[in-house]
PDB file of N, CA and C in Angstrom:
ATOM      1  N   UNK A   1     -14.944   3.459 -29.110  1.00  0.00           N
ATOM      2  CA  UNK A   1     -15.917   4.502 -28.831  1.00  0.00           C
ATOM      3  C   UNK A   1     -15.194   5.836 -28.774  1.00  0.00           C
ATOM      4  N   UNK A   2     -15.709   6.822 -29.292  1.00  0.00           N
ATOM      5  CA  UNK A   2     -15.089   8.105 -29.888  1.00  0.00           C
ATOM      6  C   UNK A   2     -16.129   9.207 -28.337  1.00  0.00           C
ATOM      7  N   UNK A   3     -15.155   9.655 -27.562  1.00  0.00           N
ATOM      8  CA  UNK A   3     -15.417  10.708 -26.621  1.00  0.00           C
ATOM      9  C   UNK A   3     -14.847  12.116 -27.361  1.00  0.00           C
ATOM     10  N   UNK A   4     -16.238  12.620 -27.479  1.00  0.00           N
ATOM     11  CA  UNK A   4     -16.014  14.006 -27.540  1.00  0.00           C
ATOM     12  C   UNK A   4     -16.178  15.033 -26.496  1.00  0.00           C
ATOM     13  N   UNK A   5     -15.537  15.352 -25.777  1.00  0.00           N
ATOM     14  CA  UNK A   5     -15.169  16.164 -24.599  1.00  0.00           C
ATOM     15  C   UNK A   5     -14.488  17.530 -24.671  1.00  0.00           C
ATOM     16  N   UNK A   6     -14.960  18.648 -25.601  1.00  0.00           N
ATOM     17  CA  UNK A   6     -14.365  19.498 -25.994  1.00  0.00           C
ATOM     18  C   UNK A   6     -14.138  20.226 -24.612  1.00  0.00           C
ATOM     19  N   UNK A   7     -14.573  20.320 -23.612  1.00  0.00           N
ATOM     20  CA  UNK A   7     -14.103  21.581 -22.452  1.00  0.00           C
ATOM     21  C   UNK A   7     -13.740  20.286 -21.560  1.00  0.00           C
ATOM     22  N   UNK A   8     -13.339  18.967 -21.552  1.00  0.00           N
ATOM     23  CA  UNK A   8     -13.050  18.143 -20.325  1.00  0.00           C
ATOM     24  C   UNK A   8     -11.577  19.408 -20.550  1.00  0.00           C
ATOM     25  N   UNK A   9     -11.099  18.786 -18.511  1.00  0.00           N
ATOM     26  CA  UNK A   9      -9.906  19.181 -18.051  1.00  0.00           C
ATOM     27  C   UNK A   9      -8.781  17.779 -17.920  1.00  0.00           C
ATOM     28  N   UNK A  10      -8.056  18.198 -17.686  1.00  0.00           N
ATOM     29  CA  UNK A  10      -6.558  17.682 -17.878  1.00  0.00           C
ATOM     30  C   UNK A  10      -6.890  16.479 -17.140  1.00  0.00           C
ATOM     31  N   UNK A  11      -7.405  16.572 -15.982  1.00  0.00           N
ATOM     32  CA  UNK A  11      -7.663  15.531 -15.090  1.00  0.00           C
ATOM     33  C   UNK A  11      -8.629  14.472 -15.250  1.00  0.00           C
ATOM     34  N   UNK A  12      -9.746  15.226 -16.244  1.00  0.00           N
ATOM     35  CA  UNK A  12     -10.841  14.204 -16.581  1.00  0.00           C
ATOM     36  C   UNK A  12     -10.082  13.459 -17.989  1.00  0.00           C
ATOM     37  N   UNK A  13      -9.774  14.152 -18.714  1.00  0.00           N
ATOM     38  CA  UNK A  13      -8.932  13.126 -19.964  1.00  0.00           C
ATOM     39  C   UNK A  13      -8.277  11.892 -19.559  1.00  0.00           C
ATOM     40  N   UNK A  14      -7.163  12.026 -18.498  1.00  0.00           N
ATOM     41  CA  UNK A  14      -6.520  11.012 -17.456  1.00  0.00           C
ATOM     42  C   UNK A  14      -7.610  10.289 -17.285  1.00  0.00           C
ATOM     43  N   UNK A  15      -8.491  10.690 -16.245  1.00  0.00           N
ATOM     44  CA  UNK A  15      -9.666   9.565 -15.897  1.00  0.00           C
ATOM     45  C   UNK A  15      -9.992   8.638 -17.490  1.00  0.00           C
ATOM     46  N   UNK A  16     -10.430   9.522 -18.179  1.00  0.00           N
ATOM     47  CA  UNK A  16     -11.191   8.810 -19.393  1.00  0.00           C
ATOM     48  C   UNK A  16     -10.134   7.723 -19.667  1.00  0.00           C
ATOM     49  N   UNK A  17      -8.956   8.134 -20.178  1.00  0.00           N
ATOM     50  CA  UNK A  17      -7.793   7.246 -20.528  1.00  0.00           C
ATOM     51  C   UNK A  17      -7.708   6.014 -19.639  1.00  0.00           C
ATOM     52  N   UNK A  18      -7.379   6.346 -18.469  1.00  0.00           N
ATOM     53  CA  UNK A  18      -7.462   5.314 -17.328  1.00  0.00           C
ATOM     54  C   UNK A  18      -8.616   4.038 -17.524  1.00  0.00           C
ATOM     55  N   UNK A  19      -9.935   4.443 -17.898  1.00  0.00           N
ATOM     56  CA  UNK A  19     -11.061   3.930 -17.581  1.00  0.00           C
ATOM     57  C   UNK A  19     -11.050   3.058 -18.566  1.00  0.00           C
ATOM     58  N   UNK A  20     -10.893   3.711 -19.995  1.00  0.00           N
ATOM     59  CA  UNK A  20     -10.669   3.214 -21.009  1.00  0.00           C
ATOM     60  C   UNK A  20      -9.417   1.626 -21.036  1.00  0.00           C
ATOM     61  N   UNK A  21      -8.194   2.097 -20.417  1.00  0.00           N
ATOM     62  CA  UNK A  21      -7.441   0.837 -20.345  1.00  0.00           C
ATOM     63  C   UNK A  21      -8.253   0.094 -19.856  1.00  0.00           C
ATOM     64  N   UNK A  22      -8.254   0.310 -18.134  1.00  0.00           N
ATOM     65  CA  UNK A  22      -9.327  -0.415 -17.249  1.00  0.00           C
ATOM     66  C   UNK A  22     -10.100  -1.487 -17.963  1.00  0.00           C
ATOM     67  N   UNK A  23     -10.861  -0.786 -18.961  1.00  0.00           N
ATOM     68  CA  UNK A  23     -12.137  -1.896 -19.519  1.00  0.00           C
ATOM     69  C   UNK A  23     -12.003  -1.911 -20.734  1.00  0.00           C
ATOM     70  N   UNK A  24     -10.737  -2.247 -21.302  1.00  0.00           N
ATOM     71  CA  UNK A  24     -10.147  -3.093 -22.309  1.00  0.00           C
ATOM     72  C   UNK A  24     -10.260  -2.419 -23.443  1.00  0.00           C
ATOM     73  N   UNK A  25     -10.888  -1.113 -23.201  1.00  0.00           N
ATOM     74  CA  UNK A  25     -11.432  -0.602 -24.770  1.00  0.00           C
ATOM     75  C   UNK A  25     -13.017  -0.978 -25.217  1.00  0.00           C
ATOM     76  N   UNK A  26     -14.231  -1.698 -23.997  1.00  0.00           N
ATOM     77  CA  UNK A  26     -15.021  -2.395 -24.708  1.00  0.00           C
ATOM     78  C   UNK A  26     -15.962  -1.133 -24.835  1.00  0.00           C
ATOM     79  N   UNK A  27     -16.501  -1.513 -26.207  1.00  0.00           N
ATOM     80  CA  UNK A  27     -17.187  -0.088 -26.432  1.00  0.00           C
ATOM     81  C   UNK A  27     -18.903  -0.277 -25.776  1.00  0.00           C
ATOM     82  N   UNK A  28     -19.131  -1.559 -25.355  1.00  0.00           N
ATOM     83  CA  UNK A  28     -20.104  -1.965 -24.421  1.00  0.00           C
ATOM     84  C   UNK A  28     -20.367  -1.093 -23.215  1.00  0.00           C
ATOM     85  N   UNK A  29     -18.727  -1.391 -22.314  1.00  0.00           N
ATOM     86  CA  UNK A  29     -18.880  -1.134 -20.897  1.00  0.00           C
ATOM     87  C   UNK A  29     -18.569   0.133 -20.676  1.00  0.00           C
ATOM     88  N   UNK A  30     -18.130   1.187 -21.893  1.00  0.00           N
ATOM     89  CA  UNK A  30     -17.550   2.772 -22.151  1.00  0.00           C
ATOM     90  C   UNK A  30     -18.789   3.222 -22.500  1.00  0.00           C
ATOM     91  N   UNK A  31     -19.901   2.613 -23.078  1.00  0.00           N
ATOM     92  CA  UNK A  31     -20.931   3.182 -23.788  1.00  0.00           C
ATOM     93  C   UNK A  31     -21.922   3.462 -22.335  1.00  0.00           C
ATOM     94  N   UNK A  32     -21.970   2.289 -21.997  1.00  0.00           N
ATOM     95  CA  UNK A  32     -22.924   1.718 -20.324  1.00  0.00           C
ATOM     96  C   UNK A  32     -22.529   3.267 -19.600  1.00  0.00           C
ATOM     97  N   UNK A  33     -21.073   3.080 -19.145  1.00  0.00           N
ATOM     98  CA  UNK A  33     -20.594   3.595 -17.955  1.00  0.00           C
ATOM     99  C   UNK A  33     -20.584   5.492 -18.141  1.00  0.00           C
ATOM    100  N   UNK A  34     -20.141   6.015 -19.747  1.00  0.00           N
ATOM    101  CA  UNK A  34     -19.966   7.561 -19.364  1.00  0.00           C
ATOM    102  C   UNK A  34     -20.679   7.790 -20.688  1.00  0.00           C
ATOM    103  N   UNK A  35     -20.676   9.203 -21.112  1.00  0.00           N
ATOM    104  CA  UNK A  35     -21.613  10.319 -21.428  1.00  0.00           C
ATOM    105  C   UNK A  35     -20.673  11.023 -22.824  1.00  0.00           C
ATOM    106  N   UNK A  36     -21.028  10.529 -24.037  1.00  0.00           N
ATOM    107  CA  UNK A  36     -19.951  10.428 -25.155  1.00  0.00           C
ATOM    108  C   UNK A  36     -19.567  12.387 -25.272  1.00  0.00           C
ATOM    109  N   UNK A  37     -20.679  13.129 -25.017  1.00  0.00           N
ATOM    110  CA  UNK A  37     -20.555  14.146 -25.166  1.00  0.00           C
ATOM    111  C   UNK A  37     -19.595  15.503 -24.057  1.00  0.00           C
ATOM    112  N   UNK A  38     -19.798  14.850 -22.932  1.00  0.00           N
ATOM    113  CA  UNK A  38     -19.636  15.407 -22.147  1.00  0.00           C
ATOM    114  C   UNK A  38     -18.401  15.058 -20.734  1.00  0.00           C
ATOM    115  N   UNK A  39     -17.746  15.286 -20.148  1.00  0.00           N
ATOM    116  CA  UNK A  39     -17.036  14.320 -19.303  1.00  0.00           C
ATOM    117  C   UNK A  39     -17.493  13.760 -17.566  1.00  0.00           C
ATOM    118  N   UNK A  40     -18.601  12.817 -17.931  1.00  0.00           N
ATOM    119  CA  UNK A  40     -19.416  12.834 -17.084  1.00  0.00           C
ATOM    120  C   UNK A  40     -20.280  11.298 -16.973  1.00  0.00           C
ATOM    121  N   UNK A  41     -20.156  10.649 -15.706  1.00  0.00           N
ATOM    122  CA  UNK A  41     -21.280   9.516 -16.118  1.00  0.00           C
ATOM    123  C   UNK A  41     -22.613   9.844 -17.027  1.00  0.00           C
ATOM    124  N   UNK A  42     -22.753   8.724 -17.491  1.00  0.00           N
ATOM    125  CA  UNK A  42     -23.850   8.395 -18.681  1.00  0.00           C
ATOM    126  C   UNK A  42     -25.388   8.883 -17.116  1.00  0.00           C
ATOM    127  N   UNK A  43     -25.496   8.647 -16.110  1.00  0.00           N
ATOM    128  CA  UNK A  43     -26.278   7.905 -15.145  1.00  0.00           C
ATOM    129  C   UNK A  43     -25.677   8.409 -13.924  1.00  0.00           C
ATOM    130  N   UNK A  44     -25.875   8.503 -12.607  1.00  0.00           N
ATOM    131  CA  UNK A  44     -25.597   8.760 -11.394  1.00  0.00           C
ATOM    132  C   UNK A  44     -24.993   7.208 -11.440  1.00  0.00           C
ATOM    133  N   UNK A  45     -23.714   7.211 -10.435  1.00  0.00           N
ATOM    134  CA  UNK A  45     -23.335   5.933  -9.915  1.00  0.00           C
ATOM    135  C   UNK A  45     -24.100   4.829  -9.430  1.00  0.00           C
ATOM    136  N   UNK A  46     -24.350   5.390  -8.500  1.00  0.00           N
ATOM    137  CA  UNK A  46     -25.383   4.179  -7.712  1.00  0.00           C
ATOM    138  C   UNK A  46     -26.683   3.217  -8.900  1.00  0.00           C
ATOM    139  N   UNK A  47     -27.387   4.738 -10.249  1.00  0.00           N
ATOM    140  CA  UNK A  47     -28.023   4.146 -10.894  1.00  0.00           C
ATOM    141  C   UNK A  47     -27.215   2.912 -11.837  1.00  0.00           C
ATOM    142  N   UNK A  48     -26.039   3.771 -11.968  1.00  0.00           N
ATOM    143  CA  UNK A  48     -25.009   2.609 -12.667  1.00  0.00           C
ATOM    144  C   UNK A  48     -24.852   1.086 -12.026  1.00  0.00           C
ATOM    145  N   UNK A  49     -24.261   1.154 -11.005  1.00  0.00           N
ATOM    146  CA  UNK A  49     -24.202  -0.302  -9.940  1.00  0.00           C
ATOM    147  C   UNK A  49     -25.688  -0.917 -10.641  1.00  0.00           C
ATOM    148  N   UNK A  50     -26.403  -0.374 -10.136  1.00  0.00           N
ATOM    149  CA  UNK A  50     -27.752  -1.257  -9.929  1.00  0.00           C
ATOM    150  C   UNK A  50     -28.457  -1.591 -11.502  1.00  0.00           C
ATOM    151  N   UNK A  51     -27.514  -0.886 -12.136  1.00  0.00           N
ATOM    152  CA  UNK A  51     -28.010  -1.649 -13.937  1.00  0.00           C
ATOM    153  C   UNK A  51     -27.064  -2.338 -14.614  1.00  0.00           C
ATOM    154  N   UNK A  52     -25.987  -2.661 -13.459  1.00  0.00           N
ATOM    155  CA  UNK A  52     -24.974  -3.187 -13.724  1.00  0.00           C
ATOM    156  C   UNK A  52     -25.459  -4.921 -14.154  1.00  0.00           C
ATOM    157  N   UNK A  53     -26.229  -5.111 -13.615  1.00  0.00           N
ATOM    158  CA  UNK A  53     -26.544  -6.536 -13.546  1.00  0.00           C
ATOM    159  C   UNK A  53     -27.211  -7.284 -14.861  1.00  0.00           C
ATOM    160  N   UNK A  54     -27.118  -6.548 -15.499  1.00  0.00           N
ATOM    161  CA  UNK A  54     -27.277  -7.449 -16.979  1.00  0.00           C
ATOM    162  C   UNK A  54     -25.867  -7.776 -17.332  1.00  0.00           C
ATOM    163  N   UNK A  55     -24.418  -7.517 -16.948  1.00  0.00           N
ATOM    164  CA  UNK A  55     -23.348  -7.689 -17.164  1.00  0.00           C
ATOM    165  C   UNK A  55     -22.782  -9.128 -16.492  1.00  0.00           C
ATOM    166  N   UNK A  56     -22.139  -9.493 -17.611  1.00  0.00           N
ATOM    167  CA  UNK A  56     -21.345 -10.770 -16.164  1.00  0.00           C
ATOM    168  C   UNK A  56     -21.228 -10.416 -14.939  1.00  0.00           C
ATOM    169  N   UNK A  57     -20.704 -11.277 -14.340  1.00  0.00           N
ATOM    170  CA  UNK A  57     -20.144 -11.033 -12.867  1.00  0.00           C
ATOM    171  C   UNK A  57     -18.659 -10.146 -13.041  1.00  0.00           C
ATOM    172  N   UNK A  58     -17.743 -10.308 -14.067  1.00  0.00           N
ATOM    173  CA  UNK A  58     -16.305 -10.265 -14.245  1.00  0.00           C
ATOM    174  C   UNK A  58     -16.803  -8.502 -15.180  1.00  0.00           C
ATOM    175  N   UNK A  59     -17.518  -8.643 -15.794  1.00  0.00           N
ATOM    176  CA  UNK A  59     -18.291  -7.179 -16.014  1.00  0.00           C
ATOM    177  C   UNK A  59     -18.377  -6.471 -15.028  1.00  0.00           C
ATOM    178  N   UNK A  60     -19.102  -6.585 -14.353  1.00  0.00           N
ATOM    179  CA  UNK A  60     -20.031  -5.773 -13.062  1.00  0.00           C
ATOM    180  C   UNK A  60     -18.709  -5.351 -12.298  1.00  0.00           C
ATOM    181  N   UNK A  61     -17.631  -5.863 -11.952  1.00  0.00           N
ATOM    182  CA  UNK A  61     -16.581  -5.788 -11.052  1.00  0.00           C
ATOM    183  C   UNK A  61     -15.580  -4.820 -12.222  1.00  0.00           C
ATOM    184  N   UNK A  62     -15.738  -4.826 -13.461  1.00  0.00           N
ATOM    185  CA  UNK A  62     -15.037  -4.001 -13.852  1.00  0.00           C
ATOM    186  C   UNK A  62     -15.595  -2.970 -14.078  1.00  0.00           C
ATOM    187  N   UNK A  63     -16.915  -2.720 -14.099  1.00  0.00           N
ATOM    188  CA  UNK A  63     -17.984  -1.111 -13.964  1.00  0.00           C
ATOM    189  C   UNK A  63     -17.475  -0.543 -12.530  1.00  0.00           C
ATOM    190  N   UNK A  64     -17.553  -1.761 -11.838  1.00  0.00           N
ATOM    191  CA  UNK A  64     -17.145  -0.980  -9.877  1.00  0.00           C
ATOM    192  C   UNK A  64     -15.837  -0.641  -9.977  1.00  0.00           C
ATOM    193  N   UNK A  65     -15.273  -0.863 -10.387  1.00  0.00           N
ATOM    194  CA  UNK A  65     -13.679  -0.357 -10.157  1.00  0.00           C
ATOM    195  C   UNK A  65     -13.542   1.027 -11.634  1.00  0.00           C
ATOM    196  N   UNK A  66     -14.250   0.899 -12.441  1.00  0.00           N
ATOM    197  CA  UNK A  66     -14.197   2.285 -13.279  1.00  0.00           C
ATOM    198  C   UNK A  66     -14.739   3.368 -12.231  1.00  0.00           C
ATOM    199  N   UNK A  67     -16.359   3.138 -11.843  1.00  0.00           N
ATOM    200  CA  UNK A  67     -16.430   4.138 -11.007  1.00  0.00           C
ATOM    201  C   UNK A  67     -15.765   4.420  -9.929  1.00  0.00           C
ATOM    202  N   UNK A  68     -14.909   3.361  -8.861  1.00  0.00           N
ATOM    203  CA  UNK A  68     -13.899   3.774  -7.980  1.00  0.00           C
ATOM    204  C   UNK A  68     -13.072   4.559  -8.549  1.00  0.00           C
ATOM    205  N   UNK A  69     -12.488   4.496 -10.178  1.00  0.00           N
ATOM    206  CA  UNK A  69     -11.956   5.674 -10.358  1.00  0.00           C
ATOM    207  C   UNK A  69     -12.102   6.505 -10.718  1.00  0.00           C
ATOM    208  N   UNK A  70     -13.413   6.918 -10.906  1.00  0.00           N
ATOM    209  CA  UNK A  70     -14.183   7.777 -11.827  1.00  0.00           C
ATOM    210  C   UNK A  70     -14.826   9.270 -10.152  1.00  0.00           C
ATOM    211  N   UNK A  71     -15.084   8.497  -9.440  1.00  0.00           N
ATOM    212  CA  UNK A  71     -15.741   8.919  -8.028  1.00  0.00           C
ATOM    213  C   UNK A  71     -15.796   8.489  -6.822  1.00  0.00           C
ATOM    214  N   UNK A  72     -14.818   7.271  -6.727  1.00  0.00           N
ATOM    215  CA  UNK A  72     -14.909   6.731  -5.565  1.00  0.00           C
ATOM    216  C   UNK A  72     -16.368   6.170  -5.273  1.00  0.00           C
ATOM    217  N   UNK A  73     -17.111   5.283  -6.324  1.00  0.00           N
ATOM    218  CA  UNK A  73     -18.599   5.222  -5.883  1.00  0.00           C
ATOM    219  C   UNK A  73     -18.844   3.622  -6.444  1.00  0.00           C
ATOM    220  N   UNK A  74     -17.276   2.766  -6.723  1.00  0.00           N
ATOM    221  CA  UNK A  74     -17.953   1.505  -7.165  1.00  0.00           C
ATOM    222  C   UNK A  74     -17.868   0.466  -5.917  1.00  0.00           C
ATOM    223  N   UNK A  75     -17.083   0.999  -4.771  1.00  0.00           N
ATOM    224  CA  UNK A  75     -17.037   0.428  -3.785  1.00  0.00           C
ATOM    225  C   UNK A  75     -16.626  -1.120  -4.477  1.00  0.00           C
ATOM    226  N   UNK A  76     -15.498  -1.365  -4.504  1.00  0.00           N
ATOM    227  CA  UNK A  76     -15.190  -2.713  -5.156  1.00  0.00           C
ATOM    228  C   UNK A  76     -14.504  -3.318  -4.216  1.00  0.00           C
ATOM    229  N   UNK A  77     -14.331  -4.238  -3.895  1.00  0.00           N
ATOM    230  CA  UNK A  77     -13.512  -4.873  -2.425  1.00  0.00           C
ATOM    231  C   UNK A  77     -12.337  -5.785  -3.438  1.00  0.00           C
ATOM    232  N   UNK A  78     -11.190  -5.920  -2.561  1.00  0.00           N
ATOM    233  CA  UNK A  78     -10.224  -6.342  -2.765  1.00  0.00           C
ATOM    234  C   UNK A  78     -10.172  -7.779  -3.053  1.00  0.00           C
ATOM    235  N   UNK A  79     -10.515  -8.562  -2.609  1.00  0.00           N
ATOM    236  CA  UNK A  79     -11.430  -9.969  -2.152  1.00  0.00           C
ATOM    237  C   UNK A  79     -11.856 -10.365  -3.687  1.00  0.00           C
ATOM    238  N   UNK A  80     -13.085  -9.294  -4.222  1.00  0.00           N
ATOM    239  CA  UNK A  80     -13.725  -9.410  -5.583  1.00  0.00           C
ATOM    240  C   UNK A  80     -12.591  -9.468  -6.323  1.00  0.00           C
ATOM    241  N   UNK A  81     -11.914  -8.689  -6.738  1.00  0.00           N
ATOM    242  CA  UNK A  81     -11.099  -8.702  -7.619  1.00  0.00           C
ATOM    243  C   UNK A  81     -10.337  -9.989  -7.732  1.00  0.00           C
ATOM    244  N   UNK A  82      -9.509 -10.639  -6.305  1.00  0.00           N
ATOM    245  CA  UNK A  82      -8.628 -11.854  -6.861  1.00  0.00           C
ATOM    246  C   UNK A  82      -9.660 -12.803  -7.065  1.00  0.00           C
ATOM    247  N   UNK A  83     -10.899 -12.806  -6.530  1.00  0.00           N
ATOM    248  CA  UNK A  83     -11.604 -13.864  -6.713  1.00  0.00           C
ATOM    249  C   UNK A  83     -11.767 -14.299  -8.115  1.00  0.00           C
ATOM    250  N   UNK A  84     -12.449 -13.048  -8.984  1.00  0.00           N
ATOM    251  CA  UNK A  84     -12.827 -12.826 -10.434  1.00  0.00           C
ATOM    252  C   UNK A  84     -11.971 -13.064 -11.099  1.00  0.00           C
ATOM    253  N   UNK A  85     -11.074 -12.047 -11.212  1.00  0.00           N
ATOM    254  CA  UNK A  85     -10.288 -11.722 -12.440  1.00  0.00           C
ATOM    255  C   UNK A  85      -9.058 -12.517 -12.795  1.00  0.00           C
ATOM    256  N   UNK A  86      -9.108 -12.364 -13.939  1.00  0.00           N
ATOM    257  CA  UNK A  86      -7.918 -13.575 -15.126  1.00  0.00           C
ATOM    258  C   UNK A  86      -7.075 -12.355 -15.157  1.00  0.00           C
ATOM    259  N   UNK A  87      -6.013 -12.813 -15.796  1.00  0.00           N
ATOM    260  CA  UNK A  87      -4.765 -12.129 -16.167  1.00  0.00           C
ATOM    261  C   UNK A  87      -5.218 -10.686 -16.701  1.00  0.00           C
ATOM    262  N   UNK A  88      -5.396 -10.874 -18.009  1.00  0.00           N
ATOM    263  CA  UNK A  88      -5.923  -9.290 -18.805  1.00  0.00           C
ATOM    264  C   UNK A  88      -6.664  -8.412 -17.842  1.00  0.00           C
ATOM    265  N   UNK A  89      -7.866  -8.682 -17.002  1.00  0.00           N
ATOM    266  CA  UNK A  89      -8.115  -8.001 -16.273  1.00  0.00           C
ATOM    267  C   UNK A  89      -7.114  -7.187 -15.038  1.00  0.00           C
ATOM    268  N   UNK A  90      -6.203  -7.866 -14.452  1.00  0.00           N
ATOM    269  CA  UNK A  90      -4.928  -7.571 -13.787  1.00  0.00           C
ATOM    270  C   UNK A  90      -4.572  -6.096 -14.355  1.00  0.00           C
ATOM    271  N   UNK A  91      -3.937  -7.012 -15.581  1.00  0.00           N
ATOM    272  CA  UNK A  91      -3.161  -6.326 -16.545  1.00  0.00           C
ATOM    273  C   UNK A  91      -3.530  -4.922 -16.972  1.00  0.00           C
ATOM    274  N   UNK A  92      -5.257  -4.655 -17.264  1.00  0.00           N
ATOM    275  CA  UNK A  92      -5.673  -3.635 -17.192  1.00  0.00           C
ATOM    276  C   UNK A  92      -5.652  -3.023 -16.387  1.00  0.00           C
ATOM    277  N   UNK A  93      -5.863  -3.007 -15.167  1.00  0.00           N
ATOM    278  CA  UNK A  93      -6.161  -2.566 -13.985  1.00  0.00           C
ATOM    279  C   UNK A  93      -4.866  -2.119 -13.586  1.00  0.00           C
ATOM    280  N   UNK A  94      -3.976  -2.500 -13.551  1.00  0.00           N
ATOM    281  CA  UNK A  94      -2.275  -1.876 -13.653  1.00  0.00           C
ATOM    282  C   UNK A  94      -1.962  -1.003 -14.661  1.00  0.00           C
ATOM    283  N   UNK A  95      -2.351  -0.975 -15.116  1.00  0.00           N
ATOM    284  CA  UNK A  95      -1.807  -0.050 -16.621  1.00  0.00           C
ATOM    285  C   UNK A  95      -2.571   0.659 -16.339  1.00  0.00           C
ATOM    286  N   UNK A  96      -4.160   1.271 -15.972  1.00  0.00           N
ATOM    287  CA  UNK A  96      -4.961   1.995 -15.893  1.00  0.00           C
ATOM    288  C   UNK A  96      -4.832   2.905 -14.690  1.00  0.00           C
ATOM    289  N   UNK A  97      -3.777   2.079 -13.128  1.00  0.00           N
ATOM    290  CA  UNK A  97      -3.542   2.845 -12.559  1.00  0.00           C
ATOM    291  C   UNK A  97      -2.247   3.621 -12.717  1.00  0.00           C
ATOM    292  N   UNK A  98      -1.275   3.062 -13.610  1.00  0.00           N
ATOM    293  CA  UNK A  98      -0.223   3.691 -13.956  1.00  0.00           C
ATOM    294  C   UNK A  98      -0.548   4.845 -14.840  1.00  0.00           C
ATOM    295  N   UNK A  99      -1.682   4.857 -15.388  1.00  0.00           N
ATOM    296  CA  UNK A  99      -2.107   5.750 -16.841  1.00  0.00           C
ATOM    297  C   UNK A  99      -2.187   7.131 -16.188  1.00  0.00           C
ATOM    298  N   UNK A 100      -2.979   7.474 -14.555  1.00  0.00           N
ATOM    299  CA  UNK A 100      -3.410   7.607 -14.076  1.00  0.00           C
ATOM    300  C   UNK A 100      -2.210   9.004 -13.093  1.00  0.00           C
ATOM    301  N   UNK A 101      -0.808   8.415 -13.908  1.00  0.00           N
ATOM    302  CA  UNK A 101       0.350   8.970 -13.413  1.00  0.00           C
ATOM    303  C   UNK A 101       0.200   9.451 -12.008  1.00  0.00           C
ATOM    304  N   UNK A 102      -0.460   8.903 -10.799  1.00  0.00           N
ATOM    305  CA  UNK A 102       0.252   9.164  -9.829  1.00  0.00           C
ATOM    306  C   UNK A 102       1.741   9.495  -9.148  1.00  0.00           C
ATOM    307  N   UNK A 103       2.091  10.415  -8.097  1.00  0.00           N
ATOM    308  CA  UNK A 103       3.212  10.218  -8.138  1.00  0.00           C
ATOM    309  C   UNK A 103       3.491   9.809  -6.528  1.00  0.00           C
ATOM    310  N   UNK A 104       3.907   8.569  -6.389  1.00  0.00           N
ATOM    311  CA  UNK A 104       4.004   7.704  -5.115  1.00  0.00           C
ATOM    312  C   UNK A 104       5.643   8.118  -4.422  1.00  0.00           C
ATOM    313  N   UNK A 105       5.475   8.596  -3.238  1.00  0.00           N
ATOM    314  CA  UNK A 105       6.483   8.993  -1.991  1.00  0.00           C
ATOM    315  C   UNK A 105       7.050   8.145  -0.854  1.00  0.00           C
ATOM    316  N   UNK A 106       7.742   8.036  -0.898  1.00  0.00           N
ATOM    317  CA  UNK A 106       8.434   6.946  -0.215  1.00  0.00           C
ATOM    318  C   UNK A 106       7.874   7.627   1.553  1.00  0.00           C
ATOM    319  N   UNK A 107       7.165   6.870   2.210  1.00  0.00           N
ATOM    320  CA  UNK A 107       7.100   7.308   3.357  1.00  0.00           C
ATOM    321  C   UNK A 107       8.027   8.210   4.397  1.00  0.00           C
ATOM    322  N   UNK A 108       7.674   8.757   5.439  1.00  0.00           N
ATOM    323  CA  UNK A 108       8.194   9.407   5.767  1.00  0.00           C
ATOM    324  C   UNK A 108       8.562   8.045   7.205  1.00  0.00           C
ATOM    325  N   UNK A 109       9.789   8.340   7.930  1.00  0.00           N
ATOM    326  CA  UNK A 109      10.549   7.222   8.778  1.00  0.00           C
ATOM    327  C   UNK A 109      10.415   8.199   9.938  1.00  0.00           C
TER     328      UNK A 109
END
């Protein structure tokens, strides 16, 4: 799926990229989840969740964790995830938060 986002910012590209690993590339759950034109859900979150349900179960948990990173709005619990997910899903979900280039600080002692 081809995002055209001519004025997104630096930060929304990241997101897109991120989201994109996240959900494997499916042009299903990229089409569902954001707004080809613009850098922006397709839908308000919450409307998202709740039309989530024509999706698998292993779907639906990967829409909630796009919008956790999209807005903090998929509310995905920790629990769901080991329950669900196979390897590739992992795998995405690591790479998507690495994509994501945080930069992690060793606590302070």
């Amino acid at each position: 799926m081809n995002f055209t986002w001519p004025n997104a910012k630096t930060e929304e590209r990241k997101l897109l990229d991120a989201i994109v690993i996240l959900l494997g590339n499916d042009p299903r759950l990229l089409a569902f989840l954001l707004d080809p034109e613009s850098p922006r859900l397709r839908k308000r979150a919450g409307i998202l969740k709740e039309d989530s349900w024509k999706f698998s179960h292993g779907d639906q948990l990967l829409i909630h964790a796009a919008l956790d990173l999209w807005s903090g709005s998929g509310h995905l619990q920790l629990w769901e995830m080991i329950e669900a997910w196979e390897g590739a899903n992992w795998e995405n979900f690591i790479r998507a938060i690495q994509a994501l280039g945080l930069d992690h600080k060793e606590p302070k002692k």
